[in-house]
Protein backbone atom coordinates (compact mmCIF):
# COMPACT_ATOMS: atom_id res chain seq x y z
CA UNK A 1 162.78 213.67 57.30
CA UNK A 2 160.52 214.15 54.59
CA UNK A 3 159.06 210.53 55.37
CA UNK A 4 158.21 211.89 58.80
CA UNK A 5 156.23 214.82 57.43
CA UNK A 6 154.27 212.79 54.67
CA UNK A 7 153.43 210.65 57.70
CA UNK A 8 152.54 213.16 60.20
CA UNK A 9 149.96 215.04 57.37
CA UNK A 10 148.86 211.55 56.65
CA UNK A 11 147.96 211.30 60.37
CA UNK A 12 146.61 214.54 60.93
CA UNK A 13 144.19 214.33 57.95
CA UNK A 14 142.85 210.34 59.12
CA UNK A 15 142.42 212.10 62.59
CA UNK A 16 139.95 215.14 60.73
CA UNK A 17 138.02 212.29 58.53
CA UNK A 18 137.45 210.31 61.81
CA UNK A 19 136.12 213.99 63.64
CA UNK A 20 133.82 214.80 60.65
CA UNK A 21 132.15 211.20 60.76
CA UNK A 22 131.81 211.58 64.17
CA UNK A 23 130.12 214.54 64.10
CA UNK A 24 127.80 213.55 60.83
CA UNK A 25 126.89 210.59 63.22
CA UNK A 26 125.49 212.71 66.53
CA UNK A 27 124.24 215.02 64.37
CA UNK A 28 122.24 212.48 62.59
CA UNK A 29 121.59 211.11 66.48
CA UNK A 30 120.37 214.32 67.21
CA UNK A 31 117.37 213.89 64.66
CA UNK A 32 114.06 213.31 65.99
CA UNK A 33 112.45 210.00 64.94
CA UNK A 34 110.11 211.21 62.43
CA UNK A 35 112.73 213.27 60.96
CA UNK A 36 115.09 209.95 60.93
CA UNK A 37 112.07 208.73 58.87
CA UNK A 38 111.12 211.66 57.03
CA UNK A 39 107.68 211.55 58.75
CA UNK A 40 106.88 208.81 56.23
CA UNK A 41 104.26 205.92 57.46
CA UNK A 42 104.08 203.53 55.02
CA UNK A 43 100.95 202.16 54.12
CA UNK A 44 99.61 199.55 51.19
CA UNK A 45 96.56 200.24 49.01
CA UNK A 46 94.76 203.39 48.53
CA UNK A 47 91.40 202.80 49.66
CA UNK A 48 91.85 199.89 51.89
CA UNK A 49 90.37 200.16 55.32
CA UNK A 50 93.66 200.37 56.75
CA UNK A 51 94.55 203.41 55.34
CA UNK A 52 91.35 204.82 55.83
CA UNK A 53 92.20 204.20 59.45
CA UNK A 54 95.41 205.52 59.50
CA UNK A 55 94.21 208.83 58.21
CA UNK A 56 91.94 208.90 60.99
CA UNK A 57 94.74 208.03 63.27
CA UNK A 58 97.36 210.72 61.81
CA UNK A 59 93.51 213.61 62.25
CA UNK A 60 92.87 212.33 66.01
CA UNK A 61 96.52 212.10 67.23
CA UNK A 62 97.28 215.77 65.33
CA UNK A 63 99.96 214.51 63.76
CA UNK A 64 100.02 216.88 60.49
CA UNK A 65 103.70 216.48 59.80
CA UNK A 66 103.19 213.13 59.12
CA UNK A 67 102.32 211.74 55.42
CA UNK A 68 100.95 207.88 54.41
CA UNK A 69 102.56 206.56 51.91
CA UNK A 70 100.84 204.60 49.40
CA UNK A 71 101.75 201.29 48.01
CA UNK A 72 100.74 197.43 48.44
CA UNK A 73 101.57 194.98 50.23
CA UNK A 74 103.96 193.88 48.54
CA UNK A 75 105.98 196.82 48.60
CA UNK A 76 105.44 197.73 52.50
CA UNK A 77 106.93 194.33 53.23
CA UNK A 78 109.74 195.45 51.18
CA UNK A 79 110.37 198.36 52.86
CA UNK A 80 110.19 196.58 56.23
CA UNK A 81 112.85 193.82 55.01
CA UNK A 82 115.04 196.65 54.24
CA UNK A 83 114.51 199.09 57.22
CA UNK A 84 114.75 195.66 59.48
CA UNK A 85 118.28 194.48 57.89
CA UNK A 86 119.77 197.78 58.23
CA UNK A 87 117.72 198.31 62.28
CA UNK A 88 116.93 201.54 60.76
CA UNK A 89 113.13 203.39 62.49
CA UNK A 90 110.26 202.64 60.22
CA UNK A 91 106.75 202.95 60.40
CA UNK A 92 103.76 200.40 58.62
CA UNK A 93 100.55 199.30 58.54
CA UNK A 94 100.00 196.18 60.09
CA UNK A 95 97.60 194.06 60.53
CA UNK A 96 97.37 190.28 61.94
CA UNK A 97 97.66 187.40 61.28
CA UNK A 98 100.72 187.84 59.22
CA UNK A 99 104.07 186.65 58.48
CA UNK A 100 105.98 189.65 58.96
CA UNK A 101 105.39 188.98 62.95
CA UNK A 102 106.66 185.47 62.25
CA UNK A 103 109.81 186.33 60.61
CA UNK A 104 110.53 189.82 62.22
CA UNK A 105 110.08 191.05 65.62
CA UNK A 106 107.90 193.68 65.57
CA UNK A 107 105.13 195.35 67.72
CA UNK A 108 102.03 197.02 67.70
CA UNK A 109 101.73 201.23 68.46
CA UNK A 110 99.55 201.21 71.40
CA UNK A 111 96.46 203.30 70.37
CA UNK A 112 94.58 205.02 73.32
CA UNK A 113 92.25 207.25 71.03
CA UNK A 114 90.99 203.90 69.52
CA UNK A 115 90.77 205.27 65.95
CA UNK A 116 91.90 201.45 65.08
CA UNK A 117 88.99 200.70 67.04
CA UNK A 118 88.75 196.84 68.44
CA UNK A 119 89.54 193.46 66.97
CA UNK A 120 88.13 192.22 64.27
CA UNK A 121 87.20 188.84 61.89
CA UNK A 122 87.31 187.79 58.27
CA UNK A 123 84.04 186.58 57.23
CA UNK A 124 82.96 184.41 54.81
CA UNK A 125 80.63 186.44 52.06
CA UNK A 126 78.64 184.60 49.42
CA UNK A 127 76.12 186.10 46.70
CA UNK A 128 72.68 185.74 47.63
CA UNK A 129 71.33 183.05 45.67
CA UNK A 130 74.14 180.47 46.41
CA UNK A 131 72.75 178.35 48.79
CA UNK A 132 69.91 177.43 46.09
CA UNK A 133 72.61 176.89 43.02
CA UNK A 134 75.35 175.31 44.92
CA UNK A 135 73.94 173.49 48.46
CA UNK A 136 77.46 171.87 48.97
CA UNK A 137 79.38 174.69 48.37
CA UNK A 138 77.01 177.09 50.80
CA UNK A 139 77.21 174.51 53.19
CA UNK A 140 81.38 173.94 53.26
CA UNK A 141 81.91 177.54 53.20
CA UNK A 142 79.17 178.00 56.01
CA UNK A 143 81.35 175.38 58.30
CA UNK A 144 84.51 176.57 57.46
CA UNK A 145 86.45 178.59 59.98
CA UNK A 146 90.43 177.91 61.64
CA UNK A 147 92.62 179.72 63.76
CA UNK A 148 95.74 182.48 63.49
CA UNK A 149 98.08 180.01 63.63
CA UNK A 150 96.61 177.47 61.12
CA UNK A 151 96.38 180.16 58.75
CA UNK A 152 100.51 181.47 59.80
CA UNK A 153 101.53 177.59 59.05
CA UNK A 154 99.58 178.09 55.22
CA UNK A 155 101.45 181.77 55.12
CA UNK A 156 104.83 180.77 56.28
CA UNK A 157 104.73 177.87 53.62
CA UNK A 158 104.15 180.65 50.57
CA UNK A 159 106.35 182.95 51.87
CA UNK A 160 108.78 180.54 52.03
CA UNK A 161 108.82 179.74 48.32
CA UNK A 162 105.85 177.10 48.07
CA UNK A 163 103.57 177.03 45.44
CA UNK A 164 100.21 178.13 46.97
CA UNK A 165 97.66 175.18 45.32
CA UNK A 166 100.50 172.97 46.71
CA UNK A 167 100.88 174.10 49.92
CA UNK A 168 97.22 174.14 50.85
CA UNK A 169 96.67 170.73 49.37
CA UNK A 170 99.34 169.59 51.29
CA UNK A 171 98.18 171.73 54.73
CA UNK A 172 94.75 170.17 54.25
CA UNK A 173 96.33 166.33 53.93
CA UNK A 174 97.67 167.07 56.96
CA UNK A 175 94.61 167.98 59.22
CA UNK A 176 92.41 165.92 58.28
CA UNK A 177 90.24 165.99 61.45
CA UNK A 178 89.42 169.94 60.92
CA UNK A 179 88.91 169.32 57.09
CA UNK A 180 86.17 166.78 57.82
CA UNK A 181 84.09 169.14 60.56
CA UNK A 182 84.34 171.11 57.47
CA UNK A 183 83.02 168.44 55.59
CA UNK A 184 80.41 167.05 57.76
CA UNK A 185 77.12 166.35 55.91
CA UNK A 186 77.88 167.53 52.32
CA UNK A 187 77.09 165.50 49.19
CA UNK A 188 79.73 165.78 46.66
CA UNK A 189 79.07 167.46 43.27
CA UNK A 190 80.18 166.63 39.68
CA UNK A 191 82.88 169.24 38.68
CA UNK A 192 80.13 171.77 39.32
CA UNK A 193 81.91 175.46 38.46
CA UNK A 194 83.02 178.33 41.47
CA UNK A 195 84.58 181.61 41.30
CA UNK A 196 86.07 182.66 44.34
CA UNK A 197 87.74 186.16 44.56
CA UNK A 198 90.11 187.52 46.69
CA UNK A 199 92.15 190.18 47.28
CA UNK A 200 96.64 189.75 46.60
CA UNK A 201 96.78 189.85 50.81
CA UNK A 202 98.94 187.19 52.26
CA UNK A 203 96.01 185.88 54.76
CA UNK A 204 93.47 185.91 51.76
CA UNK A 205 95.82 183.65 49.47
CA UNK A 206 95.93 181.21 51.85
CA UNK A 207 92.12 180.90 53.36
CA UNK A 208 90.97 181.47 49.90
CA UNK A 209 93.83 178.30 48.63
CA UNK A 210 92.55 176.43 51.26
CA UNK A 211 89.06 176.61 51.21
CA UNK A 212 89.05 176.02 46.72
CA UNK A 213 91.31 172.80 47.77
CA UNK A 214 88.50 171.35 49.77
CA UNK A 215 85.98 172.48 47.18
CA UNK A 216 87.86 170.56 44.42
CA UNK A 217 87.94 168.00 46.96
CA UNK A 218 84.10 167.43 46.92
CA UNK A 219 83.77 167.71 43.03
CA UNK A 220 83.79 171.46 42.30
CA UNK A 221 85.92 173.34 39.07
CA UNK A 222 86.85 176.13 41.60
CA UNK A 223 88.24 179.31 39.56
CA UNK A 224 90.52 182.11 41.67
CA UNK A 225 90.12 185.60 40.86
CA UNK A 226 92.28 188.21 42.20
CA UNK A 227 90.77 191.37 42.32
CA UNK A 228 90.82 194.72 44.60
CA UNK A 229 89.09 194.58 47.58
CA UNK A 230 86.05 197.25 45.98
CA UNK A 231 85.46 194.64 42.77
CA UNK A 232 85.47 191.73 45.33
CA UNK A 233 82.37 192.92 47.09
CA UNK A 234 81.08 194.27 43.53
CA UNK A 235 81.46 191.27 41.87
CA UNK A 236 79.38 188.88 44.92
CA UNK A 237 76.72 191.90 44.83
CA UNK A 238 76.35 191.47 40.84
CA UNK A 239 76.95 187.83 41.16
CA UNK A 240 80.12 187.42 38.88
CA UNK A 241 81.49 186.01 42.03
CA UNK A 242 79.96 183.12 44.00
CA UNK A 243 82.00 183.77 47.59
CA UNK A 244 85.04 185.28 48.93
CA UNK A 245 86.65 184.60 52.66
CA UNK A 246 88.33 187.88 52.91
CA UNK A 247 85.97 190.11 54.83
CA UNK A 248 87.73 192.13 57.16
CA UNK A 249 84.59 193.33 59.70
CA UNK A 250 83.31 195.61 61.47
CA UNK A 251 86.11 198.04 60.20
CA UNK A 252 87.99 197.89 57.56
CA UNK A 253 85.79 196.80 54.77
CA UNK A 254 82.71 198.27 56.63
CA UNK A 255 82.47 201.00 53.83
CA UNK A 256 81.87 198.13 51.21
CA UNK A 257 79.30 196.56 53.97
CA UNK A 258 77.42 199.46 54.33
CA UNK A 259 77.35 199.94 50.33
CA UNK A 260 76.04 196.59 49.47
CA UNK A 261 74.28 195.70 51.90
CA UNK A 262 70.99 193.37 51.69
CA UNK A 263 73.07 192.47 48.07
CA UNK A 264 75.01 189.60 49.60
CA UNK A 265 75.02 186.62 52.44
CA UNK A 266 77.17 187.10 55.61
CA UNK A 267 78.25 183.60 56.81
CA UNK A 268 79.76 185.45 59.96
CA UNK A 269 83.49 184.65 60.97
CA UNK A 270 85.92 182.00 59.32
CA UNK A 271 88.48 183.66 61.56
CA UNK A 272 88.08 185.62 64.57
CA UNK A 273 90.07 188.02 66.77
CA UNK A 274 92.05 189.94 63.97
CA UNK A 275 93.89 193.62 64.52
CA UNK A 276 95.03 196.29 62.40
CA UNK A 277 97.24 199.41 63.45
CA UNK A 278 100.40 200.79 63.15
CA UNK A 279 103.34 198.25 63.52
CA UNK A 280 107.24 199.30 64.38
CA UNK A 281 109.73 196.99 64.86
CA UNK A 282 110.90 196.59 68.63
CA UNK A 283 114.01 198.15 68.48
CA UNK A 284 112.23 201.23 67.99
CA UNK A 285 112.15 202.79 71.53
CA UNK A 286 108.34 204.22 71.25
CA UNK A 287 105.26 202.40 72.54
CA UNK A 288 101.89 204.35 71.69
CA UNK A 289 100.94 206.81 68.79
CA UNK A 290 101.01 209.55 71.16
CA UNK A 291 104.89 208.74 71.15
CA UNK A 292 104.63 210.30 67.15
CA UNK A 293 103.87 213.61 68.07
């Protein structure tokens, strides 16, 4: 008898655990999606264009409850990974090409106010005396220019584990016809010395790999130097740097642009039709930042 009571409470309290989850469940249903993400967008560097946009974004879609979160890239990838593996909402600043679209599926936040504004390029930015120290140099990185998914193939590689000299050694082995257009008409130099910067992006570190393997091809002692993107246009205006490929125009380095201007050479677009904006993944059931509000 007693067996049948022990049993019965036993039941009756498995039956009330089961009832409280439930209910901690559609209550947490019941949330709205910014309060299942604590109104959080997360966003990389402070002062990147990016985040300059999404400020705009969060001022011309009134969306005051909302707060950008400051990081890197590094560390918004992170936070996607572990959003993604759990298919919990989240909220980040994208832009493209990248290999978070690659490896997750995701999707862009229509924008109908525009504060993203269009697609843009990454141009290729040298000091202004280049051309006259280095001819071959001015010249390569004048010609030089791919496509999204040549640069995804030199992402995917890094991401994947692969040392980055390697990889774009190995990409630019492998296309051989592109690398020569590149090519075309330069005299090679005798270990002549380059310092490229660029900033810790995944696009820049590979275009910027790339582009000091075919340097080194011709005869150059290329140097890398990471910086931020501010000390990257800096250091081509004081002419501590010879070039960088990592200009994100007309938006979101158009602050540094406008600041140096007439202090450096624009050698136009080494990659065209780029986009930044707000990224969620697609199991997120908005479409638009209107959706936010």
């Amino acid at each position: 008898m007693k067996r049948k009571i022990v049993a019965f409470i036993l039941m009756l309290t498995l039956v009330g655990l089961s009832a409280c989850g439930s209910s901690e469940e559609v209550s947490n249903n019941d949330k709205s999606l910014g309060e299942n993400m604590d109104y959080k967008i997360i966003g990389i560097d402070p002062g990147a264009g990016i985040m300059k946009a999404t400020e705009k974004a969060i001022a011309d879609y009134e969306l005051s409850e909302w707060k950008l979160i400051e990081g890197s890239s590094a560390a918004m990838t992170a936070e996607l990974k572990r959003a993604y593996d759990k298919k919990e909402p989240i909220i980040v600043t994208g832009w493209s090409p990248h290999w978070k679209f690659s490896k997750y599926d995701l999707k862009y936040l229509e924008d109908p106010k525009g504060s993203f504004g269009e697609k843009e390029n990454i141009h290729t930015i040298t000091k202004v005396n280049l051309e006259a120290e280095h001819p071959s140099a001015f010249k390569l990185l004048e010609q030089f220019s791919w496509t999204e998914d040549s640069m995804n193939e030199v992402m995917m590689e890094i991401i994947n584990g692969g040392e980055p000299e390697k990889v774009a050694t190995e990409w630019i082995n492998q296309n051989g016809e592109l690398v020569s257009r590149w090519k075309e008409g330069i005299r090679k130099v005798d270990n002549d010395k380059l310092i490229l910067g660029y900033v810790a992006w995944d696009t820049e570190i590979a275009s910027t790999n790339v582009i000091a393997a075919v340097l080194s091809d011709i005869g150059y002692d290329v140097t890398l130097k990471q910086v931020e993107a501010g000390p990257m246009w800096a250091g081509i205006a004081d002419g501590s740097l010879d070039a960088h490929v990592a200009g994100w125009l007309p938006l979101t380095h158009a602050d540094y642009y406008e600041k140096f201007e007439g202090e450096f050479i624009d050698l136009g677009a080494n990659l065209e039709g780029t986009k930044i904006g707000l990224v969620v993944p697609e199991y997120v059931e908005i479409d638009s930042i209107d959706d936010l509000k």
